[in-house]
C-alpha atoms as a PDB file:
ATOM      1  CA  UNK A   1     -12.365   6.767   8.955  1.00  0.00           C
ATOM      2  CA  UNK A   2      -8.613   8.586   8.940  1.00  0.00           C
ATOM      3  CA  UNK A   3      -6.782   7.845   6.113  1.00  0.00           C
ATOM      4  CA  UNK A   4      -3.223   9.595   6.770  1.00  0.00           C
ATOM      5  CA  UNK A   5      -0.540   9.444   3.418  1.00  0.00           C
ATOM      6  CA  UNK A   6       2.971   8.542   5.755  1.00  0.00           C
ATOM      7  CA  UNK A   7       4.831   8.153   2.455  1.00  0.00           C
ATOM      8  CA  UNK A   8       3.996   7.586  -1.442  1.00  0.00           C
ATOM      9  CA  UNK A   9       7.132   8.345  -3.365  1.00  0.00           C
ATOM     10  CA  UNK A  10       8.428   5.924  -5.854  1.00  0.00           C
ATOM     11  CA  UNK A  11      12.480   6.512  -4.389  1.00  0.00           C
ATOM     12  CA  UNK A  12      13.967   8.384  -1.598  1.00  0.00           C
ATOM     13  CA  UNK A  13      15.665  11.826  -1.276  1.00  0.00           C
ATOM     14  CA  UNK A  14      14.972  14.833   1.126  1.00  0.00           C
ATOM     15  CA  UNK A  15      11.125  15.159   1.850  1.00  0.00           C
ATOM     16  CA  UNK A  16      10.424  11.660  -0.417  1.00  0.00           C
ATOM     17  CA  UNK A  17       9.145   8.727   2.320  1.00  0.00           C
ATOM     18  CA  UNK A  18       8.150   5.418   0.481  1.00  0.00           C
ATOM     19  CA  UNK A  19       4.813   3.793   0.601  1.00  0.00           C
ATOM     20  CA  UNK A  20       2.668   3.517   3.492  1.00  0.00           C
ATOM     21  CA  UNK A  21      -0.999   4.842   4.534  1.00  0.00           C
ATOM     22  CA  UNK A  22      -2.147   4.914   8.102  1.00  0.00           C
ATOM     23  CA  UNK A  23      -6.027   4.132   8.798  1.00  0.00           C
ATOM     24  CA  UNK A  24      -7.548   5.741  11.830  1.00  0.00           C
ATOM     25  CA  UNK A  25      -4.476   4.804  14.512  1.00  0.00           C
ATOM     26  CA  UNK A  26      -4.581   1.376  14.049  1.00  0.00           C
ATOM     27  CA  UNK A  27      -4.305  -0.503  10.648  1.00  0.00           C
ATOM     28  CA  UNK A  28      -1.226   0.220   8.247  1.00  0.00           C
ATOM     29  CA  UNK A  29      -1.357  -0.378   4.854  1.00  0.00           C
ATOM     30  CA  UNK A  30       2.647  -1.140   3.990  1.00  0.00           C
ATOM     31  CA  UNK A  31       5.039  -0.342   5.407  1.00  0.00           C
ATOM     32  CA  UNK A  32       7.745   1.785   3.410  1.00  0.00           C
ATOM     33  CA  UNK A  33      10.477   4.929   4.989  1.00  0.00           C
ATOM     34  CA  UNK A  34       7.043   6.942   5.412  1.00  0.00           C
ATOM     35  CA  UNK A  35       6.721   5.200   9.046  1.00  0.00           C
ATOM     36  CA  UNK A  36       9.551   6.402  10.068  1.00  0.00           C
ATOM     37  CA  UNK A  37       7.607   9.829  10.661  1.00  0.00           C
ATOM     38  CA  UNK A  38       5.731   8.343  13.398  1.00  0.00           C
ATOM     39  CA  UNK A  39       6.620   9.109  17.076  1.00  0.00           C
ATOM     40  CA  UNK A  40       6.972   6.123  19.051  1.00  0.00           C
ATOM     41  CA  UNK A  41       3.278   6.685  20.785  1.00  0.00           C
ATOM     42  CA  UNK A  42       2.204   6.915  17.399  1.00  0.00           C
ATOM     43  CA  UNK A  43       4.050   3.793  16.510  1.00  0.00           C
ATOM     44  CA  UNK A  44       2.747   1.859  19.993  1.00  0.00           C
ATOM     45  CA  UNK A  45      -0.998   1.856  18.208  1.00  0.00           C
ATOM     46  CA  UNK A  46      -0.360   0.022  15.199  1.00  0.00           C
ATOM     47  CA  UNK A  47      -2.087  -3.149  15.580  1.00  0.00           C
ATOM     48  CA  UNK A  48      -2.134  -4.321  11.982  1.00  0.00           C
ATOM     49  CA  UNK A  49      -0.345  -4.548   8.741  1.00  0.00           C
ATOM     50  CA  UNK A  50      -1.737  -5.275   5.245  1.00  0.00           C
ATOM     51  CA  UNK A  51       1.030  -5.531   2.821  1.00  0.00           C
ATOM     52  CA  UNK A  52       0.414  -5.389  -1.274  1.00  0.00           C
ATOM     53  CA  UNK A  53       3.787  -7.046  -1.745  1.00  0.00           C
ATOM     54  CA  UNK A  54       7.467  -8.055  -0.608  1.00  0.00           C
ATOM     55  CA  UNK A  55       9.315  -5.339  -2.361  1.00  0.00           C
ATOM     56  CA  UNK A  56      11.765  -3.762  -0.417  1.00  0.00           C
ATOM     57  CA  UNK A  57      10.121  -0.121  -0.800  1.00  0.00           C
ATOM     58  CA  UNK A  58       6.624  -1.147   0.590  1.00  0.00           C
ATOM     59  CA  UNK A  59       7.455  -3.462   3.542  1.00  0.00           C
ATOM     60  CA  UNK A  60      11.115  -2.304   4.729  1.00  0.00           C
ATOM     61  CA  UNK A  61      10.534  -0.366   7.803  1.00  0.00           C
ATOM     62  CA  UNK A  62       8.371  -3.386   9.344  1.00  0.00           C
ATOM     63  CA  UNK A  63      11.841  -4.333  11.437  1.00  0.00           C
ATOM     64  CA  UNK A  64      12.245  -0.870  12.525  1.00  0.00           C
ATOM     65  CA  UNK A  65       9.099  -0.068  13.645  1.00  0.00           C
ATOM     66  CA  UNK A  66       8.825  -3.706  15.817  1.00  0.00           C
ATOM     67  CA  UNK A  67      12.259  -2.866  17.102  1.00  0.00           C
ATOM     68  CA  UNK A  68      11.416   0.498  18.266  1.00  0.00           C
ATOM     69  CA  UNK A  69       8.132  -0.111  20.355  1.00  0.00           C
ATOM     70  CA  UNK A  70       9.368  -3.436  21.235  1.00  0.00           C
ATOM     71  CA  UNK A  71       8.875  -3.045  25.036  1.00  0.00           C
ATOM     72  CA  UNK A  72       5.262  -1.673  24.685  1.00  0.00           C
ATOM     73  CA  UNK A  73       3.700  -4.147  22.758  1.00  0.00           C
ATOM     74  CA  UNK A  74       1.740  -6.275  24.662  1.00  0.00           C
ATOM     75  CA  UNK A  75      -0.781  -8.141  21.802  1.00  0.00           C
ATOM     76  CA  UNK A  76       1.350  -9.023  18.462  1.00  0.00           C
ATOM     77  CA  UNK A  77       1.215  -6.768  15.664  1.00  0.00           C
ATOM     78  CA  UNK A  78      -0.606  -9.069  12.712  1.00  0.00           C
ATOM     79  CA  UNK A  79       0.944  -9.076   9.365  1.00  0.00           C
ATOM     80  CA  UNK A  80      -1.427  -9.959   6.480  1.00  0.00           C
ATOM     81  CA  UNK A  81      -0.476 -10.276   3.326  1.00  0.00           C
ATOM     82  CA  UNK A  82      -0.500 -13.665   0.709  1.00  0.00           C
ATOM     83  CA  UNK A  83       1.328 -16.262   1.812  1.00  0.00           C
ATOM     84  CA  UNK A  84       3.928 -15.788  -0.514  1.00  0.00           C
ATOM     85  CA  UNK A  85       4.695 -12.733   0.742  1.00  0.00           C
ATOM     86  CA  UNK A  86       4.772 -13.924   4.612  1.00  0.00           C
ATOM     87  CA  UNK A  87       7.118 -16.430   3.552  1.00  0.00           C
ATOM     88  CA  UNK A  88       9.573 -13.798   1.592  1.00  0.00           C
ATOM     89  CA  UNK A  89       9.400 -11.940   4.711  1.00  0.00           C
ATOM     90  CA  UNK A  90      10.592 -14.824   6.869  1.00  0.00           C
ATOM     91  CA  UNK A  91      13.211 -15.972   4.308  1.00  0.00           C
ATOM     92  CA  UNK A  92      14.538 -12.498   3.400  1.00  0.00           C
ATOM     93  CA  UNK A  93      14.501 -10.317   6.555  1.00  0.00           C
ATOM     94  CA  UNK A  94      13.296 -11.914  10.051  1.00  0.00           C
ATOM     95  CA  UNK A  95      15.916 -14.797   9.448  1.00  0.00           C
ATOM     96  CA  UNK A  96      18.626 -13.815  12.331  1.00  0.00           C
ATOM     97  CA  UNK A  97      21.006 -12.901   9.205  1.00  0.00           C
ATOM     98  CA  UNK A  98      19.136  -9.189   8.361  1.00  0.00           C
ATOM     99  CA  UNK A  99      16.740  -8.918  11.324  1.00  0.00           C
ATOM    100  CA  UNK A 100      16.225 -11.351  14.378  1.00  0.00           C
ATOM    101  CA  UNK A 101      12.926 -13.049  13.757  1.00  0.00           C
ATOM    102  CA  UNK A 102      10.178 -11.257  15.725  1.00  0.00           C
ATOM    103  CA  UNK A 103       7.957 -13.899  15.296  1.00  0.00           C
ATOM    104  CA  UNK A 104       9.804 -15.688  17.999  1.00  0.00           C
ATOM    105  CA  UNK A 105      10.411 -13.065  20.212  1.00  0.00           C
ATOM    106  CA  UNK A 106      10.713 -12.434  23.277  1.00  0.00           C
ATOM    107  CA  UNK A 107       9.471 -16.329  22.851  1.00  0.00           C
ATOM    108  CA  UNK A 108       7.885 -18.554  20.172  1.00  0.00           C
ATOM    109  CA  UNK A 109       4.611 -19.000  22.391  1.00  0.00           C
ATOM    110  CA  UNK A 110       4.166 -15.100  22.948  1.00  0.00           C
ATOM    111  CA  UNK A 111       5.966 -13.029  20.141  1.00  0.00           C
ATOM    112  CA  UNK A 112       5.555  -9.409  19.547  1.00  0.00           C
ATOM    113  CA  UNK A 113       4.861 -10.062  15.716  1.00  0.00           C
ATOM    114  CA  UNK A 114       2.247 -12.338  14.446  1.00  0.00           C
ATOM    115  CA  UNK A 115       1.435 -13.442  10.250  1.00  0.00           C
ATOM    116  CA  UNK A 116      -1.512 -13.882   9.137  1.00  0.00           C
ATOM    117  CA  UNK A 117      -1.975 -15.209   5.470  1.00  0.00           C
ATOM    118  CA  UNK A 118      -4.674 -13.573   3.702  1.00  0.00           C
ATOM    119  CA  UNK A 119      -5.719 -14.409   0.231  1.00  0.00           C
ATOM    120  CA  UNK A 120      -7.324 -12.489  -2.954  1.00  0.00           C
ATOM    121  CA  UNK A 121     -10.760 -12.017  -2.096  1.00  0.00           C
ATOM    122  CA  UNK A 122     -10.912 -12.467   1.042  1.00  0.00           C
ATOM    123  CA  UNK A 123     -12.393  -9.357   3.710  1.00  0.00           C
ATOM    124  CA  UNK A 124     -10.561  -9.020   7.105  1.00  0.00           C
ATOM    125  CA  UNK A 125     -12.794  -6.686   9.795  1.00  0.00           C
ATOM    126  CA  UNK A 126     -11.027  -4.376  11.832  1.00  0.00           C
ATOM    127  CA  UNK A 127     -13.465  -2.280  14.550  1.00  0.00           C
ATOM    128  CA  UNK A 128     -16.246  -1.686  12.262  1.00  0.00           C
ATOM    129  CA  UNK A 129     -13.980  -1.496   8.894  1.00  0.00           C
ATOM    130  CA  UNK A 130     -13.488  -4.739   6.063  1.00  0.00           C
ATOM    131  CA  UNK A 131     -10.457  -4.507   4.294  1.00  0.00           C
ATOM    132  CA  UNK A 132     -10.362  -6.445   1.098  1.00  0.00           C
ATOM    133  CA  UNK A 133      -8.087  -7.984  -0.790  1.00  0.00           C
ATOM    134  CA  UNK A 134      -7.903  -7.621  -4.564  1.00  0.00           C
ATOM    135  CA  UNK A 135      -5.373  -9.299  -6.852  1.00  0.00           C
ATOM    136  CA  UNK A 136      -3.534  -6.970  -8.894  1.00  0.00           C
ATOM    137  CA  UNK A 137      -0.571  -7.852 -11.978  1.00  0.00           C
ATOM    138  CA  UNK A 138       2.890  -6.961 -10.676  1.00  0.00           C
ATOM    139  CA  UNK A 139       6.418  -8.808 -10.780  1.00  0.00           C
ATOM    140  CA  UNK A 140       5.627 -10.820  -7.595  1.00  0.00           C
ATOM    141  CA  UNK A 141       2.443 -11.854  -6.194  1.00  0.00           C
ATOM    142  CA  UNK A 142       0.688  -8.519  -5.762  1.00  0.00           C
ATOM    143  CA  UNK A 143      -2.820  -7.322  -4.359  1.00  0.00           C
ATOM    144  CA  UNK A 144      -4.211  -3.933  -3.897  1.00  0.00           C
ATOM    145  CA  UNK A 145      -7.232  -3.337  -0.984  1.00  0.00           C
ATOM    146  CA  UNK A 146     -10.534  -1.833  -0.622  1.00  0.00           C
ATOM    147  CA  UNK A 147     -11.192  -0.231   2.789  1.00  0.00           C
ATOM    148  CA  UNK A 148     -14.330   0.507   3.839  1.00  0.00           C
ATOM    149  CA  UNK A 149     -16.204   2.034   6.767  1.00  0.00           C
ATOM    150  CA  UNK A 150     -20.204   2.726   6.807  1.00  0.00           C
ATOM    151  CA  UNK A 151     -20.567   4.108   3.286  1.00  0.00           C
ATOM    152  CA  UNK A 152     -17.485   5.372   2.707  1.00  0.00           C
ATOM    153  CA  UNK A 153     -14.662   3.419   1.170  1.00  0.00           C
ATOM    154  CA  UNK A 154     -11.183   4.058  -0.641  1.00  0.00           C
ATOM    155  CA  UNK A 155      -8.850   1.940  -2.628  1.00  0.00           C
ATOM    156  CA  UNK A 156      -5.419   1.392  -3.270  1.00  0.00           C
ATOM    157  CA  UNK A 157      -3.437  -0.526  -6.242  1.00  0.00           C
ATOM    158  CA  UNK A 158      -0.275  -1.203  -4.645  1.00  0.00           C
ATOM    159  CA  UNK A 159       2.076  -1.510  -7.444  1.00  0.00           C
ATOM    160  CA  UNK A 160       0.396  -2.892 -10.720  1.00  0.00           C
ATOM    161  CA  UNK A 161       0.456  -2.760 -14.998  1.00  0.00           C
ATOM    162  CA  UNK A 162      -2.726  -3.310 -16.435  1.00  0.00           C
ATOM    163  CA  UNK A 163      -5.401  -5.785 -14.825  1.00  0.00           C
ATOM    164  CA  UNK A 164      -9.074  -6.475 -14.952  1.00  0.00           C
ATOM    165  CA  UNK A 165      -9.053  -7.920 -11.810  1.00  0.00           C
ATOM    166  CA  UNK A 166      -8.844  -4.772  -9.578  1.00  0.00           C
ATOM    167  CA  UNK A 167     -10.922  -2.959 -11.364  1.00  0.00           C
ATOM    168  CA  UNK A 168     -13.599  -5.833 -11.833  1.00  0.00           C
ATOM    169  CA  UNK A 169     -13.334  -6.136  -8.043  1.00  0.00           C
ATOM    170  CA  UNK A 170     -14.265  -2.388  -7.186  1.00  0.00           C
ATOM    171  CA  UNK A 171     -16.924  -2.072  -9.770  1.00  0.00           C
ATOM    172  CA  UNK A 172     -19.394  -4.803  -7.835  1.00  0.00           C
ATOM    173  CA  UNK A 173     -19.218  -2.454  -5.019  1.00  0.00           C
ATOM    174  CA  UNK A 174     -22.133   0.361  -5.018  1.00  0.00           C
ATOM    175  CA  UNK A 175     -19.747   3.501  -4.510  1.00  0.00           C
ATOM    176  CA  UNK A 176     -15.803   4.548  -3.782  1.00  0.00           C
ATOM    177  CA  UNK A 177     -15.052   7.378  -2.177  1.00  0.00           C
ATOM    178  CA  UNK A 178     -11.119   7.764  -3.207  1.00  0.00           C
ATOM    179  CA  UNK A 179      -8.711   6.028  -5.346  1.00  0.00           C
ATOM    180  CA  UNK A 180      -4.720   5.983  -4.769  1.00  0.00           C
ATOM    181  CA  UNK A 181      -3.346   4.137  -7.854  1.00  0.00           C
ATOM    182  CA  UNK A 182       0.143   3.480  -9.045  1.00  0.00           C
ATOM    183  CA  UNK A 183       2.182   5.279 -11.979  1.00  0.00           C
ATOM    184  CA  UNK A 184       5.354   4.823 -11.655  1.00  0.00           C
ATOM    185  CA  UNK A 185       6.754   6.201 -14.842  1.00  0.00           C
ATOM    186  CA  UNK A 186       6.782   8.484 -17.477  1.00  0.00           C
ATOM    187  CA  UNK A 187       5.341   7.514 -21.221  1.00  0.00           C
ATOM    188  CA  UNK A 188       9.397   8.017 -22.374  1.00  0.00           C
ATOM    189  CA  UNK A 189       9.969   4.843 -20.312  1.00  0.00           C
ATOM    190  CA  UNK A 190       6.933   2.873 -21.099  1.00  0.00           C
ATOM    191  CA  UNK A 191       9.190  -0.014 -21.994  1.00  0.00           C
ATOM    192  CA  UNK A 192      10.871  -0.078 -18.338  1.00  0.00           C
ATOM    193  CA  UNK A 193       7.694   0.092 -16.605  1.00  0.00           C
ATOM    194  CA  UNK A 194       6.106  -3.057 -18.843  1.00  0.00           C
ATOM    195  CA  UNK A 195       9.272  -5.147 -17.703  1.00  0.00           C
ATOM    196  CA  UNK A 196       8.590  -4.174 -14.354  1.00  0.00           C
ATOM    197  CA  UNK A 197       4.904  -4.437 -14.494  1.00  0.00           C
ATOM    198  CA  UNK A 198       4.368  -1.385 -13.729  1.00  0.00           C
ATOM    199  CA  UNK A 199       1.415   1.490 -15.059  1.00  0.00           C
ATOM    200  CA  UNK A 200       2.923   4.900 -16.880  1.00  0.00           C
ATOM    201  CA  UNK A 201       0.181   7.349 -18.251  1.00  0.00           C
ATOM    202  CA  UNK A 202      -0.883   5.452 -21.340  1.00  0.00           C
ATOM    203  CA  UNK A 203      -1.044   1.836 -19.805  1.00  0.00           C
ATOM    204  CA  UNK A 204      -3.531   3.175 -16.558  1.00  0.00           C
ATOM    205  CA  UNK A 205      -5.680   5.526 -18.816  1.00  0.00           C
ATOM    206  CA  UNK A 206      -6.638   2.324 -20.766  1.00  0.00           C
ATOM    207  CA  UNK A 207      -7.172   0.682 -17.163  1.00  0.00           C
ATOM    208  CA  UNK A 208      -9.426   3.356 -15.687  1.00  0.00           C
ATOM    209  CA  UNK A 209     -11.431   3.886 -18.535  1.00  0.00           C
ATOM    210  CA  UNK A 210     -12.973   0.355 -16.556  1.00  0.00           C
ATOM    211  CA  UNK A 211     -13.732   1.482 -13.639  1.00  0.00           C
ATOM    212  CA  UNK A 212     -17.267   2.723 -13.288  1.00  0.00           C
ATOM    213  CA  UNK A 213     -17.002   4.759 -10.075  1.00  0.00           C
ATOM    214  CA  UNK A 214     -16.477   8.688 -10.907  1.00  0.00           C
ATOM    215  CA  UNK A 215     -13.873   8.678  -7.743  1.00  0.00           C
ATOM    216  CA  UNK A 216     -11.276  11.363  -7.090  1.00  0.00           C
ATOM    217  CA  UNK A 217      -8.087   9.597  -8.090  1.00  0.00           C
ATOM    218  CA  UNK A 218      -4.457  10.284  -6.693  1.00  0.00           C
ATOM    219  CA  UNK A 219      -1.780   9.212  -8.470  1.00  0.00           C
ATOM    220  CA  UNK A 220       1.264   7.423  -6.203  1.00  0.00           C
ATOM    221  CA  UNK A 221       4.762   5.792  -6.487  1.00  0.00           C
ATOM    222  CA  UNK A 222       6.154   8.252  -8.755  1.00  0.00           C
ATOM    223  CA  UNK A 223       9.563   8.259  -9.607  1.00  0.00           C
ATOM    224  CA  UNK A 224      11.409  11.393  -8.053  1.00  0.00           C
ATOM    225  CA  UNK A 225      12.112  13.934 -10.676  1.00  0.00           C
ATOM    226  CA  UNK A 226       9.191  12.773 -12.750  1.00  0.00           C
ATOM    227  CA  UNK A 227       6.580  13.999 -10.858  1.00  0.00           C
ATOM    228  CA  UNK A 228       5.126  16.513 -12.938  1.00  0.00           C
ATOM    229  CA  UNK A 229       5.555  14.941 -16.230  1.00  0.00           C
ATOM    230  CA  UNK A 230       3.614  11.719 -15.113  1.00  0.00           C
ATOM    231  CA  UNK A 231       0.921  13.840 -13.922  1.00  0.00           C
ATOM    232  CA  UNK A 232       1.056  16.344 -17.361  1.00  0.00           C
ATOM    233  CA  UNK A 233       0.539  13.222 -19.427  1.00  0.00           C
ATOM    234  CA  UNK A 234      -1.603  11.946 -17.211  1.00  0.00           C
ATOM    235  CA  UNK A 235      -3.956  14.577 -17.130  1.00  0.00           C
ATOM    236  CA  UNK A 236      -3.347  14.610 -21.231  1.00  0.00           C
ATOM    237  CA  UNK A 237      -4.729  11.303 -21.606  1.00  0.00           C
ATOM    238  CA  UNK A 238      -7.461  11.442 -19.162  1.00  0.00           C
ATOM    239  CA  UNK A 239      -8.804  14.316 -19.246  1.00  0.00           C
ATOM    240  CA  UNK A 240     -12.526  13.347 -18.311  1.00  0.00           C
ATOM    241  CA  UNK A 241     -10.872  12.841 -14.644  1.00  0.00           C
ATOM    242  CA  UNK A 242      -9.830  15.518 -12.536  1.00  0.00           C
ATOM    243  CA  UNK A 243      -6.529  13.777 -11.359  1.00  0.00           C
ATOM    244  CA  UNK A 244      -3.782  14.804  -8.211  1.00  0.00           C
ATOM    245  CA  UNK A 245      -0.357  13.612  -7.651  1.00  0.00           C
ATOM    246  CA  UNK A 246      -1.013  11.740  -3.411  1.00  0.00           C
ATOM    247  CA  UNK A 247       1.537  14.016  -1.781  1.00  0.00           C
ATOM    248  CA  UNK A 248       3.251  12.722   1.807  1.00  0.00           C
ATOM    249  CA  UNK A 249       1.597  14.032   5.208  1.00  0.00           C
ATOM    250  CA  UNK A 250      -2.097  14.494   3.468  1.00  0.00           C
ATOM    251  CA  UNK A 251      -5.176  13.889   5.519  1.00  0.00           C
ATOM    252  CA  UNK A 252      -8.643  12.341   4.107  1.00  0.00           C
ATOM    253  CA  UNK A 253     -11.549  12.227   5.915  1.00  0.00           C
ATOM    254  CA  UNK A 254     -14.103   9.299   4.877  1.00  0.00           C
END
């Protein structure tokens, strides 16, 4: 299993793509400014979708990406994500007033886009790989996933403040492989980040501290300019944990 980092940036500027991981070819994990990278071909082998939530940052480029390979896809692309989510999408953007609705096109009986509700703790297979849902604690219904393959499995928070769920959720599983978790802020703005439900250095070392897996951990979603003083104080406060900032373009290997 491919996992391919198209964009983890908590904001734009030049280089910065927002969140979205490619598995294998096939199976996108949001769907931020980071699949805008993709060439078209690259684009025409997407055949799923798994969105954490409805913010803007993490499902934006879902229009752009239908629109682009619209002519060469023959089987919908399946969105799955809570139905709360779904129906955000459908209110929000594929309503005719921001986006035509590509769930009804070319026509209602054969569209090009296809949603699929999926609910916290539930397992969709994909070709040999389960993708599971988690819920997680953000400012709208939020869920991170667990992707495995074989013996080899990674995780992702989405964006999150501090939870038991996710973490109670990883620890029944035997092993994990790699861990992409959120921190969007700095300790300075701890305040900001509880109002948005959000994790800065202090708030996920008291998270991870549950998890029993000895995983390499990425941190994503930082905000630009903050970069390096999320990861100094994260490294500070969890220092048993040899921790990396997820950069865009990086490659794993499970």
């Amino acid at each position: 299993m491919n996992l391919r980092v198209l964009g983890c940036s908590g904001g734009v500027g030049a280089g910065l793509r927002t969140t979205s991981l490619l598995v294998d070819k096939d199976v996108l994990i949001d769907a931020g400014s980071g699949v805008g990278d993709l060439f078209l071909e690259e684009m025409s082998h997407i055949r799923h979708i798994f969105l954490t939530h409805s913010h803007l940052d993490h499902v934006g480029f879902i229009p752009f990406l239908v629109d682009s390979i619209f002519e060469r896809i023959i089987d919908p692309i399946i969105v799955h994500a809570q139905p709360e989510t779904l129906a955000a999408l459908q209110e929000h953007i594929f309503n005719w007033v921001i986006w035509p609705d590509f769930t009804r096109l070319p026509s209602a009986e054969s569209p090009v886009l296809k949603f699929e509700p999926m609910l916290p703790g539930e397992t969709v297979w994909i070709d040999g790989r389960a993708v599971e849902m988690i819920p997680v604690n953000h400012i709208v219904p939020a869920v991170g996933y667990r992707v495995a393959s074989g013996e080899n499995s990674f995780a992702f928070t989405g964006d999150t403040t501090t939870n038991d769920t996710f973490w109670e959720a990883l620890n029944k599983h035997e092993s994990l492989n790699l861990l992409i978790i959120e921190t969007a802020f700095a300790n300075r703005q701890q305040d900001l980040a509880d109002m948005s439900k959000h994790y800065c250095p202090s708030t996920l070392a008291q998270d991870l501290s549950k998890l029993k897996h000895k995983s390499e951990v990425y941190l994503t979603h930082l905000k630009p300019g903050e970069e390096m003083a999320i990861l100094s104080e994260a490294r500070a406060a969890m220092h048993q944990r040899q921790l990396k900032t997820l950069v865009g373009g990086e490659q794993f290997q499970l």
